[in-house]
N, C-alpha and C. Protein backbone atom coordinates (compact mmCIF):
# COMPACT_ATOMS: atom_id res chain seq x y z
N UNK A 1 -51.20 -7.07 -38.37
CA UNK A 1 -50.79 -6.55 -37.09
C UNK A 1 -49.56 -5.68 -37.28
N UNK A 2 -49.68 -4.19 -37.28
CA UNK A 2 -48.45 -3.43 -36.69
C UNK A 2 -47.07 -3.56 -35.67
N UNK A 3 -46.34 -4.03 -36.01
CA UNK A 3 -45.21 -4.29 -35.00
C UNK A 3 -43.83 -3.33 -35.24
N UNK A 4 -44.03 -2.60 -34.19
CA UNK A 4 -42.32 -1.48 -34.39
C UNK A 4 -41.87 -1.94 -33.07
N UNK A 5 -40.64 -2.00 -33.81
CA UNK A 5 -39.23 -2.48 -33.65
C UNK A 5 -38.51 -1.31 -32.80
N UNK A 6 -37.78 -0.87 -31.69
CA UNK A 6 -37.09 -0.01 -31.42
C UNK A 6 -35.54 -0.56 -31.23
N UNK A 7 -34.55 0.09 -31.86
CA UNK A 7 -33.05 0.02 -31.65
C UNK A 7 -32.96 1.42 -30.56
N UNK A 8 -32.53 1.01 -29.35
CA UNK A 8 -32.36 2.33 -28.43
C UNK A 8 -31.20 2.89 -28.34
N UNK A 9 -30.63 4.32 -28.83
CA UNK A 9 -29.46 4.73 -28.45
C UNK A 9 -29.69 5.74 -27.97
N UNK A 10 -28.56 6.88 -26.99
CA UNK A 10 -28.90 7.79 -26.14
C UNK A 10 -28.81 8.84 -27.33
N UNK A 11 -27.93 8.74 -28.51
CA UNK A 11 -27.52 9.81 -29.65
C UNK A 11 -28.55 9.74 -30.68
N UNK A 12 -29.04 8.38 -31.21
CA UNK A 12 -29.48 8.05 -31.75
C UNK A 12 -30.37 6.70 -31.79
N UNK A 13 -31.71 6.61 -31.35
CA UNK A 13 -32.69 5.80 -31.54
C UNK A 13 -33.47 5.39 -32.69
N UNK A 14 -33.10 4.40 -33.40
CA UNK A 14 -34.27 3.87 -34.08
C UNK A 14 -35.23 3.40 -34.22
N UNK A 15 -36.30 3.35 -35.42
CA UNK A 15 -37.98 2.76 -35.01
C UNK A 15 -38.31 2.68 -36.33
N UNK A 16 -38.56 1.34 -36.46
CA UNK A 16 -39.19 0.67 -37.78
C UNK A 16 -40.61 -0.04 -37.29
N UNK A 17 -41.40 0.24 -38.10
CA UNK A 17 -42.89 -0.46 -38.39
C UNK A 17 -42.88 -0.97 -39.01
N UNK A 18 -43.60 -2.76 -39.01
CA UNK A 18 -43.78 -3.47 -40.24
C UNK A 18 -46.07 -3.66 -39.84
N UNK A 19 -46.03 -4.36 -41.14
CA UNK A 19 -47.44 -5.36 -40.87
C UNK A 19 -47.37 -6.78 -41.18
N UNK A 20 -47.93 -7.22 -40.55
CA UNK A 20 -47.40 -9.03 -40.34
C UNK A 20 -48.93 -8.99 -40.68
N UNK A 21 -48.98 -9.90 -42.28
CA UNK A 21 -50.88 -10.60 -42.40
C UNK A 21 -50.50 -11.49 -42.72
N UNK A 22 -50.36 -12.42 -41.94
CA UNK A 22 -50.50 -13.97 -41.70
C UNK A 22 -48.72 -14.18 -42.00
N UNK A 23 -48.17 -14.90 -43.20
CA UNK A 23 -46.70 -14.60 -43.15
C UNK A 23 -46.04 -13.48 -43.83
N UNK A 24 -46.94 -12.55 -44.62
CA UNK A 24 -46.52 -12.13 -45.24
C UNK A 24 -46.09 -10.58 -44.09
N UNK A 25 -44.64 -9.84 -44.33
CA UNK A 25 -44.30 -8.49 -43.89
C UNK A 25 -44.36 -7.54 -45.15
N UNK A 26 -44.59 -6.41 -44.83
CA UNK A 26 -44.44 -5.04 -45.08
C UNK A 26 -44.34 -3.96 -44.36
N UNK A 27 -43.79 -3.38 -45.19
CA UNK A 27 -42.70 -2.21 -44.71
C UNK A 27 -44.16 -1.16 -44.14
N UNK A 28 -43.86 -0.56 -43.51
CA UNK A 28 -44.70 0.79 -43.17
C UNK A 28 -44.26 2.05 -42.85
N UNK A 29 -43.16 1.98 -42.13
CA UNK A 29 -42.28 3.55 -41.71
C UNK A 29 -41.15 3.06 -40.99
N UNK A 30 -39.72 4.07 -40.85
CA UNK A 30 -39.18 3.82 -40.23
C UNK A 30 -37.83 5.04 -39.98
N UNK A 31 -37.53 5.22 -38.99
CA UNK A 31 -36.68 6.41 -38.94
C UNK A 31 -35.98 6.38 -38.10
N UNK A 32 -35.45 7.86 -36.92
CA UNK A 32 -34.63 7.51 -36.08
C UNK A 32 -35.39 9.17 -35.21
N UNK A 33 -34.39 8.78 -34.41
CA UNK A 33 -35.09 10.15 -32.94
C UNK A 33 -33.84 10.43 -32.40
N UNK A 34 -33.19 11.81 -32.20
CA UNK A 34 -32.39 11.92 -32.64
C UNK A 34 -32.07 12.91 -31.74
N UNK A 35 -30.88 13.05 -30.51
CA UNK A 35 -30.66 13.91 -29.35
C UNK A 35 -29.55 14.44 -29.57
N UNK A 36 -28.87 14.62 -30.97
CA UNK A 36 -27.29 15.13 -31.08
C UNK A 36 -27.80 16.86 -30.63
N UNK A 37 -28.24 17.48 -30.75
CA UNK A 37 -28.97 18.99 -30.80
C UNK A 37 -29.09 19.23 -29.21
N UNK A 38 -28.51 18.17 -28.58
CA UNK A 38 -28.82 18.70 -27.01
C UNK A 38 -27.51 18.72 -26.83
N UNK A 39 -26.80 19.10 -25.54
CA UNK A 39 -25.51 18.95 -25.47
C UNK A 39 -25.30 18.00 -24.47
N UNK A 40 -24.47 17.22 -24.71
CA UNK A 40 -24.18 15.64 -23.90
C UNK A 40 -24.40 15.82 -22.62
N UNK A 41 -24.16 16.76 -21.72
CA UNK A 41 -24.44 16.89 -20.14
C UNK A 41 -25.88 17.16 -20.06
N UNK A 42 -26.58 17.17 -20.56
CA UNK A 42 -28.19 17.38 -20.56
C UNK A 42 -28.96 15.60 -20.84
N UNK A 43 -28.51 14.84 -19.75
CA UNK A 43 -28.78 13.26 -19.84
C UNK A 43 -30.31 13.64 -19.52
N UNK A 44 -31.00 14.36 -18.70
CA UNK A 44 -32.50 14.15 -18.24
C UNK A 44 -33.33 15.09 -19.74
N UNK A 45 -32.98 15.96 -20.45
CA UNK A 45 -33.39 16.23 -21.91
C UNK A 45 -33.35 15.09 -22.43
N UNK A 46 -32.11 14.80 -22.82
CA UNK A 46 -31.70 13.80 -23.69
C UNK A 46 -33.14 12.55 -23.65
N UNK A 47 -33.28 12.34 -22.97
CA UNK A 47 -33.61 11.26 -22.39
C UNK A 47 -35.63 11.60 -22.57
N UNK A 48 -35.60 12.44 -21.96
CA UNK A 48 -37.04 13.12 -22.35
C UNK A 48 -37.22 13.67 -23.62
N UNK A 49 -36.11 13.63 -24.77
CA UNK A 49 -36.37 13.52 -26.27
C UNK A 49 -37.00 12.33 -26.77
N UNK A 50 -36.17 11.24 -26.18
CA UNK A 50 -36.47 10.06 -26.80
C UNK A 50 -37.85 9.38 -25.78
N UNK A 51 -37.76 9.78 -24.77
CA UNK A 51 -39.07 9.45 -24.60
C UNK A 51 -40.89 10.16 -25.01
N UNK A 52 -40.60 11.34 -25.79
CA UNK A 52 -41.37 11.98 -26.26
C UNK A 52 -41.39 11.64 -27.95
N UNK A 53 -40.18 11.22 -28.16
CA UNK A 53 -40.11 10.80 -29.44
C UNK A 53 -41.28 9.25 -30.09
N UNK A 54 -40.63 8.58 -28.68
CA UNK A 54 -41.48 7.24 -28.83
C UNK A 54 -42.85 6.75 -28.60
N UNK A 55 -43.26 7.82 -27.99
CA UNK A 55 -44.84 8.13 -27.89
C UNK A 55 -45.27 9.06 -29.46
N UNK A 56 -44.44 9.50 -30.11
CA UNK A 56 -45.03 10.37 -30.83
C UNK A 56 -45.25 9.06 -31.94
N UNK A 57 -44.24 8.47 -32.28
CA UNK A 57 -44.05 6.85 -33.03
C UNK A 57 -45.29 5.95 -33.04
N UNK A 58 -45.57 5.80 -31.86
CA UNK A 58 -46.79 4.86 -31.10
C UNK A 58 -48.18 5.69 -31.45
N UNK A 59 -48.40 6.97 -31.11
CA UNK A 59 -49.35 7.63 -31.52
C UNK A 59 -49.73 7.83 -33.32
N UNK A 60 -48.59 7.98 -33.61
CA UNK A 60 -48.74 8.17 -35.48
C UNK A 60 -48.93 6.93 -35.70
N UNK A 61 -48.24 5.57 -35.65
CA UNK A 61 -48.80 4.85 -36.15
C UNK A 61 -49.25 3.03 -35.55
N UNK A 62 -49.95 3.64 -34.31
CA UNK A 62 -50.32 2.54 -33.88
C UNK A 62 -50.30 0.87 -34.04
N UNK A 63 -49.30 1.38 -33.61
CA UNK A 63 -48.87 -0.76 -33.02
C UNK A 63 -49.41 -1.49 -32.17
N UNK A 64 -49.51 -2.48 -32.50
CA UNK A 64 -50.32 -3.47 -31.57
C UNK A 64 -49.33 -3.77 -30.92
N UNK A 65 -47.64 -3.81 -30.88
CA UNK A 65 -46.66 -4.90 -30.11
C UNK A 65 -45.58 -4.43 -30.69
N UNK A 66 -44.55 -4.04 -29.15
CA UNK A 66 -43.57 -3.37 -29.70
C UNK A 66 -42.32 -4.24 -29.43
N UNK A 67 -41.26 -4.20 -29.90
CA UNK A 67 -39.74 -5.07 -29.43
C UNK A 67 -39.00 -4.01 -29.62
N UNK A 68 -37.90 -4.32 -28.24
CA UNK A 68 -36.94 -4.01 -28.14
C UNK A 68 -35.57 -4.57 -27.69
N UNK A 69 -34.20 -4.01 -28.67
CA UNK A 69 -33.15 -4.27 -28.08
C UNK A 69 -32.81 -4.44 -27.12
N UNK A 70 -32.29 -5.30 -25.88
CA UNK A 70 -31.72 -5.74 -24.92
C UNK A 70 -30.40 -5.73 -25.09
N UNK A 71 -29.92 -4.33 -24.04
CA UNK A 71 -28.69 -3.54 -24.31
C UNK A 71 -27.25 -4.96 -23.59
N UNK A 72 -26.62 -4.97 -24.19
CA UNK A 72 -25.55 -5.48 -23.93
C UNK A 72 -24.60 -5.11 -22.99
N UNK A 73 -23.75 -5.70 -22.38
CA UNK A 73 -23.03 -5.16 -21.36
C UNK A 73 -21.72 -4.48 -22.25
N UNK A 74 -20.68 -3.49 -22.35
CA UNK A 74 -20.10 -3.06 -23.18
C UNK A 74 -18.98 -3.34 -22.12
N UNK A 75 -17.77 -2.79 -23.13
CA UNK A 75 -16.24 -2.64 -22.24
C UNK A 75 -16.54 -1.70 -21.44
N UNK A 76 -17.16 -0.72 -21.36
CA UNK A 76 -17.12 0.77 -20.89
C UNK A 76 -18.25 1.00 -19.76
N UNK A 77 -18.29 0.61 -18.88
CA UNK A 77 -19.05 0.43 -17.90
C UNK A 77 -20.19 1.73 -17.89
N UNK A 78 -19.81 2.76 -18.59
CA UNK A 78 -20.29 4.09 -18.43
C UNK A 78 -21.42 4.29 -19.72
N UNK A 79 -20.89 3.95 -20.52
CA UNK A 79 -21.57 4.07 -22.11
C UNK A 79 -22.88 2.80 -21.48
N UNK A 80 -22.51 1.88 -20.90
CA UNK A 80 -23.37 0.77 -20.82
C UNK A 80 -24.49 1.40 -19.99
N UNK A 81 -23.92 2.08 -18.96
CA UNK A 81 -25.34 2.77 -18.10
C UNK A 81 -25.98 3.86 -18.66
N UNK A 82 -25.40 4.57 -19.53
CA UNK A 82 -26.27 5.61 -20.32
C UNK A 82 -26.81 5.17 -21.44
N UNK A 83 -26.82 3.82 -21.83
CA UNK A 83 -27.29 3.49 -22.76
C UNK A 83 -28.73 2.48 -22.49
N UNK A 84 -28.17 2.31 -21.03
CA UNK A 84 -29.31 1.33 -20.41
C UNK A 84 -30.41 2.74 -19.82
N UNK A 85 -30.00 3.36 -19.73
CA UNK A 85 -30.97 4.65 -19.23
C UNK A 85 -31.88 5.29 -20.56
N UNK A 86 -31.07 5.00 -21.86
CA UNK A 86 -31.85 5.79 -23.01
C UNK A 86 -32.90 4.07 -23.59
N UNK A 87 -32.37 3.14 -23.09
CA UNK A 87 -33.60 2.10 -22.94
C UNK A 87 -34.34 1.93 -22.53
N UNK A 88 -34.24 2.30 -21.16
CA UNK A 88 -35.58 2.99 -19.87
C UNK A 88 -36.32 3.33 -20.56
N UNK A 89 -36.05 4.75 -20.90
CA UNK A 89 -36.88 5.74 -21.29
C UNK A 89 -37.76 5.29 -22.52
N UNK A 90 -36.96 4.11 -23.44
CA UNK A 90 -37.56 3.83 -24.61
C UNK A 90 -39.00 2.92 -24.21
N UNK A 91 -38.88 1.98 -23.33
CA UNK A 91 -39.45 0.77 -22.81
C UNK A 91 -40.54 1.52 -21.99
N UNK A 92 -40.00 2.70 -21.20
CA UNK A 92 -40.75 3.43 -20.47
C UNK A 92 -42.23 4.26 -21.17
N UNK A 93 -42.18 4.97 -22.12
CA UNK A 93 -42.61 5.34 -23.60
C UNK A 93 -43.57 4.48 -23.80
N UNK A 94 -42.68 3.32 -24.22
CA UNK A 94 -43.78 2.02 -24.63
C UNK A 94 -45.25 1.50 -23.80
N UNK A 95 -44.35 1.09 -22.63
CA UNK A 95 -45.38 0.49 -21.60
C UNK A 95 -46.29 2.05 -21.55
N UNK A 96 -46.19 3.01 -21.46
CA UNK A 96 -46.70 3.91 -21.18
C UNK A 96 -48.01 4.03 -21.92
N UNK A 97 -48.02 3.21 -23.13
CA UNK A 97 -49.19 3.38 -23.89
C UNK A 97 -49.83 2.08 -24.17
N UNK A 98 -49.59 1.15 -22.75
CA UNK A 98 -49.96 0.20 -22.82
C UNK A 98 -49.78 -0.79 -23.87
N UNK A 99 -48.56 -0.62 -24.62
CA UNK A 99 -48.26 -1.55 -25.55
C UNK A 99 -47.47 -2.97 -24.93
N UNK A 100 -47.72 -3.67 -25.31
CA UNK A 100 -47.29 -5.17 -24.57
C UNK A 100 -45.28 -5.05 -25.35
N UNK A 101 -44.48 -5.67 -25.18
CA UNK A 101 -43.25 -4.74 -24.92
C UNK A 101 -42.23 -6.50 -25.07
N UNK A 102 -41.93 -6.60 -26.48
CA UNK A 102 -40.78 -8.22 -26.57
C UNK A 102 -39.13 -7.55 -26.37
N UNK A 103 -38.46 -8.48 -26.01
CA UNK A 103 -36.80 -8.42 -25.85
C UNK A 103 -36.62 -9.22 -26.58
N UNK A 104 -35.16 -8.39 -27.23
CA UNK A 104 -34.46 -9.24 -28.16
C UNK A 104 -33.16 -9.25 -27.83
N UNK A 105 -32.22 -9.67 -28.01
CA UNK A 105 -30.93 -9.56 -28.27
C UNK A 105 -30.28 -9.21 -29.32
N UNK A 106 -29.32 -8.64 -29.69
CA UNK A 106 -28.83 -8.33 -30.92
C UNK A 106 -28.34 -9.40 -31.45
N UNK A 107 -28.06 -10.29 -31.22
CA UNK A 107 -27.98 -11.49 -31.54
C UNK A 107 -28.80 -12.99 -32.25
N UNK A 108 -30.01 -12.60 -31.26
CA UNK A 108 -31.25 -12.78 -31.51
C UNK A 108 -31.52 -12.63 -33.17
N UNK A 109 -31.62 -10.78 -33.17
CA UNK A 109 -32.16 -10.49 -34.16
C UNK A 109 -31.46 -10.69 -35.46
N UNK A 110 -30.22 -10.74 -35.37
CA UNK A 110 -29.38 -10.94 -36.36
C UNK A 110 -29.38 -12.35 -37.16
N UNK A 111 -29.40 -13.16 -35.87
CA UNK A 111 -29.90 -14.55 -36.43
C UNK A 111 -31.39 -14.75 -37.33
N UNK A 112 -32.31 -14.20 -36.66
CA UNK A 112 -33.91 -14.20 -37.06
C UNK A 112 -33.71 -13.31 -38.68
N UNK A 113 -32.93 -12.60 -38.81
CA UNK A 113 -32.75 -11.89 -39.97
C UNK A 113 -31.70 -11.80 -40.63
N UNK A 114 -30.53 -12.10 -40.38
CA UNK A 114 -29.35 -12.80 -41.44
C UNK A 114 -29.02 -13.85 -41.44
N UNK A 115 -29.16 -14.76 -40.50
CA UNK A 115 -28.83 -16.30 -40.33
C UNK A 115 -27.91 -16.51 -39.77
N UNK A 116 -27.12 -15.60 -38.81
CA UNK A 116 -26.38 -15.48 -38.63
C UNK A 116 -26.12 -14.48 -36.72
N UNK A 117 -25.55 -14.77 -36.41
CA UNK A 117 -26.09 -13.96 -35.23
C UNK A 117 -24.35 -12.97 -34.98
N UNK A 118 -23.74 -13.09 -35.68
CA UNK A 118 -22.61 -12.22 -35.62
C UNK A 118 -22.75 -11.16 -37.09
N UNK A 119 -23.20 -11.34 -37.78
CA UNK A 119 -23.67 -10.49 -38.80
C UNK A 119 -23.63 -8.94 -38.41
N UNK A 120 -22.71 -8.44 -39.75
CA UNK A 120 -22.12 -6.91 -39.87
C UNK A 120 -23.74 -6.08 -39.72
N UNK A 121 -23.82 -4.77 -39.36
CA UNK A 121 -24.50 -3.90 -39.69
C UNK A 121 -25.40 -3.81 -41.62
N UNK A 122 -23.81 -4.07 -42.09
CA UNK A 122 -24.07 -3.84 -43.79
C UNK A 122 -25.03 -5.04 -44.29
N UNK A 123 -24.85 -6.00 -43.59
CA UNK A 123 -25.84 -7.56 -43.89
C UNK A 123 -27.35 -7.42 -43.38
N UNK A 124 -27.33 -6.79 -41.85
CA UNK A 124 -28.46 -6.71 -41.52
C UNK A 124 -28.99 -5.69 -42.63
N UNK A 125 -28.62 -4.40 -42.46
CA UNK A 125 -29.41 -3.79 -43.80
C UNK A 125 -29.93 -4.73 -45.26
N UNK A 126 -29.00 -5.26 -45.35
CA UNK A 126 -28.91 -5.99 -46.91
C UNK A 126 -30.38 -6.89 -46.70
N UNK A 127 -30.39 -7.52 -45.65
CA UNK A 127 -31.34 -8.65 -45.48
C UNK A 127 -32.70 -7.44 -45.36
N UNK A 128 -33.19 -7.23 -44.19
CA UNK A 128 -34.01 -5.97 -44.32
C UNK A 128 -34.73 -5.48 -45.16
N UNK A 129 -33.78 -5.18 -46.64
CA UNK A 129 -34.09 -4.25 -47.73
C UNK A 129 -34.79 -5.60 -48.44
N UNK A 130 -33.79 -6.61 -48.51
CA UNK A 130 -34.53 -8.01 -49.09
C UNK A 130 -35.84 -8.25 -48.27
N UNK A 131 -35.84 -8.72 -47.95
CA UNK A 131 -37.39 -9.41 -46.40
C UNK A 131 -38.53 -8.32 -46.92
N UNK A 132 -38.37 -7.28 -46.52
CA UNK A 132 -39.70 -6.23 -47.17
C UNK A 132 -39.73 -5.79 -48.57
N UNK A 133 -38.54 -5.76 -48.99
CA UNK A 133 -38.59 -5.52 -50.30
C UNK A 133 -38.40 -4.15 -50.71
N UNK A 134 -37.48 -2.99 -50.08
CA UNK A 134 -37.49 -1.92 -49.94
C UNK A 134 -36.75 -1.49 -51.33
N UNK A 135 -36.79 -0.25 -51.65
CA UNK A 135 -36.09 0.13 -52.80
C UNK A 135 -34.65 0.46 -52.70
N UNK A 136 -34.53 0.48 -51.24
CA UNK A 136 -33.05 0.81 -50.78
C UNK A 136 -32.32 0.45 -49.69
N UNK A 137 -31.17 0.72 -49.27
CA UNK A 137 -31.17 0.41 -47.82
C UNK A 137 -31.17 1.20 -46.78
N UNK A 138 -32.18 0.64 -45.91
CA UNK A 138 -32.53 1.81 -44.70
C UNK A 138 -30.96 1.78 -44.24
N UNK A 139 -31.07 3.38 -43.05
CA UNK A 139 -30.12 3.81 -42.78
C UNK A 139 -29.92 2.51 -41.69
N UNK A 140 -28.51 2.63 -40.92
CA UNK A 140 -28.03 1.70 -39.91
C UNK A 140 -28.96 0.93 -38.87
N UNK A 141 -29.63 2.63 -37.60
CA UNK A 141 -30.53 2.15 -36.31
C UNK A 141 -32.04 2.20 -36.97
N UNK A 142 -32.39 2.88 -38.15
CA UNK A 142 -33.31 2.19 -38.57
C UNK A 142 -33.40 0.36 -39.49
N UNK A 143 -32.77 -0.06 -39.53
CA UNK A 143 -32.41 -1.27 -39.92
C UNK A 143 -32.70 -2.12 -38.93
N UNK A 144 -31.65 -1.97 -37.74
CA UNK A 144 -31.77 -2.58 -37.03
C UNK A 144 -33.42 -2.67 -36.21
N UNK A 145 -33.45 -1.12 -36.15
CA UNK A 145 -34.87 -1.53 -35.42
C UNK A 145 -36.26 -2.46 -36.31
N UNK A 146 -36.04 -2.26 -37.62
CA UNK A 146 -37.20 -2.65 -38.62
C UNK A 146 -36.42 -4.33 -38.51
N UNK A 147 -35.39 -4.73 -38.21
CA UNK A 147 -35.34 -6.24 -37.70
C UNK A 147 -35.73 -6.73 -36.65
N UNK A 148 -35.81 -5.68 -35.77
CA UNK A 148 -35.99 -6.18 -34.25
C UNK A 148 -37.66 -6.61 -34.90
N UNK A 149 -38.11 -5.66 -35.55
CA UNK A 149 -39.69 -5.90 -35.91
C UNK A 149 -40.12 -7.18 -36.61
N UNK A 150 -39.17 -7.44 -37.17
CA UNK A 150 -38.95 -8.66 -38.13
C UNK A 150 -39.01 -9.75 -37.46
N UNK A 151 -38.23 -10.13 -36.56
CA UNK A 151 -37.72 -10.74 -35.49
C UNK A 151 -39.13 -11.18 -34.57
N UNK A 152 -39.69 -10.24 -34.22
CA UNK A 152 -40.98 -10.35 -33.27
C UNK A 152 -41.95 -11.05 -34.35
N UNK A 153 -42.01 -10.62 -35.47
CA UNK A 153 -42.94 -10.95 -36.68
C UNK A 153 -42.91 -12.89 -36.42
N UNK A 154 -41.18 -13.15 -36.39
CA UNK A 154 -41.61 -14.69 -36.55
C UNK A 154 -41.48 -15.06 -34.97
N UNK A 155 -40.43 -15.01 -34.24
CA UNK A 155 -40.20 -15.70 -32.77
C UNK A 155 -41.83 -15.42 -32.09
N UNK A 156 -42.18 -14.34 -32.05
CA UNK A 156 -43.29 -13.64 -31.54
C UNK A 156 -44.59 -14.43 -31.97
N UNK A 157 -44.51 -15.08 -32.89
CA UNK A 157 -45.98 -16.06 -33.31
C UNK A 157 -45.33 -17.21 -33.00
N UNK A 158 -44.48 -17.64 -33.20
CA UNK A 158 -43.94 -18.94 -32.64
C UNK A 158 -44.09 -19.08 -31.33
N UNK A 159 -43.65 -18.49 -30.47
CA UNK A 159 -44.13 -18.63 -29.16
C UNK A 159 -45.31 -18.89 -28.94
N UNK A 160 -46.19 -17.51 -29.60
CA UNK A 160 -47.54 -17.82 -29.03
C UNK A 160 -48.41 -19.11 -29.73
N UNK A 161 -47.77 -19.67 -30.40
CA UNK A 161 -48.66 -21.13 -31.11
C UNK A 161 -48.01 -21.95 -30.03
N UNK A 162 -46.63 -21.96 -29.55
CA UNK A 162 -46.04 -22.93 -28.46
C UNK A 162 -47.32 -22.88 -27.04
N UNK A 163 -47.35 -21.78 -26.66
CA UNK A 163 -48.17 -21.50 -25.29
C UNK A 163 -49.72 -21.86 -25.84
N UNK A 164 -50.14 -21.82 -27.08
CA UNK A 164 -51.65 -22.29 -27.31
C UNK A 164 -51.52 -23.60 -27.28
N UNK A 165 -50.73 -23.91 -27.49
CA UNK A 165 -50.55 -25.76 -27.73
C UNK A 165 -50.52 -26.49 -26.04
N UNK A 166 -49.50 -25.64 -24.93
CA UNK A 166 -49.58 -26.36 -24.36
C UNK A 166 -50.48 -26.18 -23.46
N UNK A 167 -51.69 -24.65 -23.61
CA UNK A 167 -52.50 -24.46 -23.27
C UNK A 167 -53.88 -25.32 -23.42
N UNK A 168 -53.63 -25.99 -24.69
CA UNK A 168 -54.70 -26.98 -25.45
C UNK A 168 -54.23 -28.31 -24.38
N UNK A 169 -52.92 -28.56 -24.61
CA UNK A 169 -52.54 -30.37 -24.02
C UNK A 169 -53.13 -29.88 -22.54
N UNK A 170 -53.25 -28.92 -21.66
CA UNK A 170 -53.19 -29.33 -20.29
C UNK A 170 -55.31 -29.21 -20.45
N UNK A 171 -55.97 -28.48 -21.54
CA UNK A 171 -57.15 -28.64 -21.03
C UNK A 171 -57.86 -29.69 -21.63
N UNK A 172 -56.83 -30.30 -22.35
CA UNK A 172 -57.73 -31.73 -22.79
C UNK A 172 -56.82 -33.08 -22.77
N UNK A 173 -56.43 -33.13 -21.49
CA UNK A 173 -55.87 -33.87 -20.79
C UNK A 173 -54.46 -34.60 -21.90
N UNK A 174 -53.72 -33.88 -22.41
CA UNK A 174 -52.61 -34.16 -23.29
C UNK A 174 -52.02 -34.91 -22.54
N UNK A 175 -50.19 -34.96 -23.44
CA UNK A 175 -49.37 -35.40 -22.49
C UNK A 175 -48.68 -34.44 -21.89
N UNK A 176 -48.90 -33.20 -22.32
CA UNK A 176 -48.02 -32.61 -21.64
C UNK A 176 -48.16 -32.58 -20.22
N UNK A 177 -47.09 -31.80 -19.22
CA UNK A 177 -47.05 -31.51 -18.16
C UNK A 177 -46.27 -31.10 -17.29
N UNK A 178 -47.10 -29.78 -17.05
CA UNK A 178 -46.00 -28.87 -16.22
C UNK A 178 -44.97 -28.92 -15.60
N UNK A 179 -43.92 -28.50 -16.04
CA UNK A 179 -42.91 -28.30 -14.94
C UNK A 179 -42.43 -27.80 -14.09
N UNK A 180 -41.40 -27.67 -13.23
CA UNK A 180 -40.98 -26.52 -12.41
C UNK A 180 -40.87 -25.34 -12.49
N UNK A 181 -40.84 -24.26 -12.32
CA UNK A 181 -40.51 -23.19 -12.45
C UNK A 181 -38.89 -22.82 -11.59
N UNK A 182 -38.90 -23.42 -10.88
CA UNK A 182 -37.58 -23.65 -9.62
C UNK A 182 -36.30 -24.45 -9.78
């Protein structure tokens, strides 16, 4: 199964592909999309780069299931909304091609891939290059995004064996049993 990873930035977006056959990952592609060439007051370009970018991603190399970063709230109230807007557009992209669409946290992913959930940039790469086995280390937002992929690779089957299980206990009268939602 194809799984790319997106790290969303308004300057710079990343997108890593892995293949998940059974536990084993490999690497498949991974790069970045890239709006420095527009000039910063051009937010609705900007923005329609990376959303043309991420369809072009999805089209070249078809993923079954995409994850993405879940932008953080920043000091800067301003960077946080233009950054939540170049996530739109990323998520927007996605769903657009009917790809089913995981959240992560950077935190999340850091843990799922350094062990660690405060882990430098330089570690996540480090781990990354280890896990697939790359000859080098990918650049920064491609890193991150080829973890976010990583990340979905294991939480992403874990879940879904959790929901088959308790899908199994409720149709053959287990113990489980539903709870609230409220």
């Amino acid at each position: 199964m194809h799984i790319l990873g997106i790290d969303p930035g308004l300057q710079i977006t990343g997108f890593g592909v892995v293949d998940m056959d059974g536990p084993q990952l490999r690497y498949v592609a991974s790069g970045t999309i890239k709006t420095t060439h527009l000039d910063k007051k051009d937010l609705p370009g900007r923005l329609k780069v990376l959303f043309d970018g991420v369809r072009e991603v999805v089209q070249r190399y078809q993923p079954e299931v995409a994850s993405v970063e879940i932008v953080f709230v920043n000091v800067n109230p301003q960077a946080t909304l233009l950054l939540g807007q170049a996530r739109g557009a990323c998520v927007t992209a996605l769903v657009s091609t009917d790809l089913a669409v995981a959240e992560y946290t950077a935190l999340q992913m850091k843990k799922a891939v350094a062990g660690y959930g405060k882990a430098g940039k330089a570690e996540v790469q480090q781990m990354v290059m280890r896990l697939l086995k790359l000859p080098s280390l990918p650049g920064k937002d491609a890193a991150d995004a080829l973890g976010l992929a990583i990340t979905h690779a294991h939480v992403g089957t874990a879940m879904a064996r959790l929901a088959q299980a308790s899908e199994a206990g409720g149709k053959m009268g287990g113990n489980y049993r539903a709870g609230r939602s409220r």
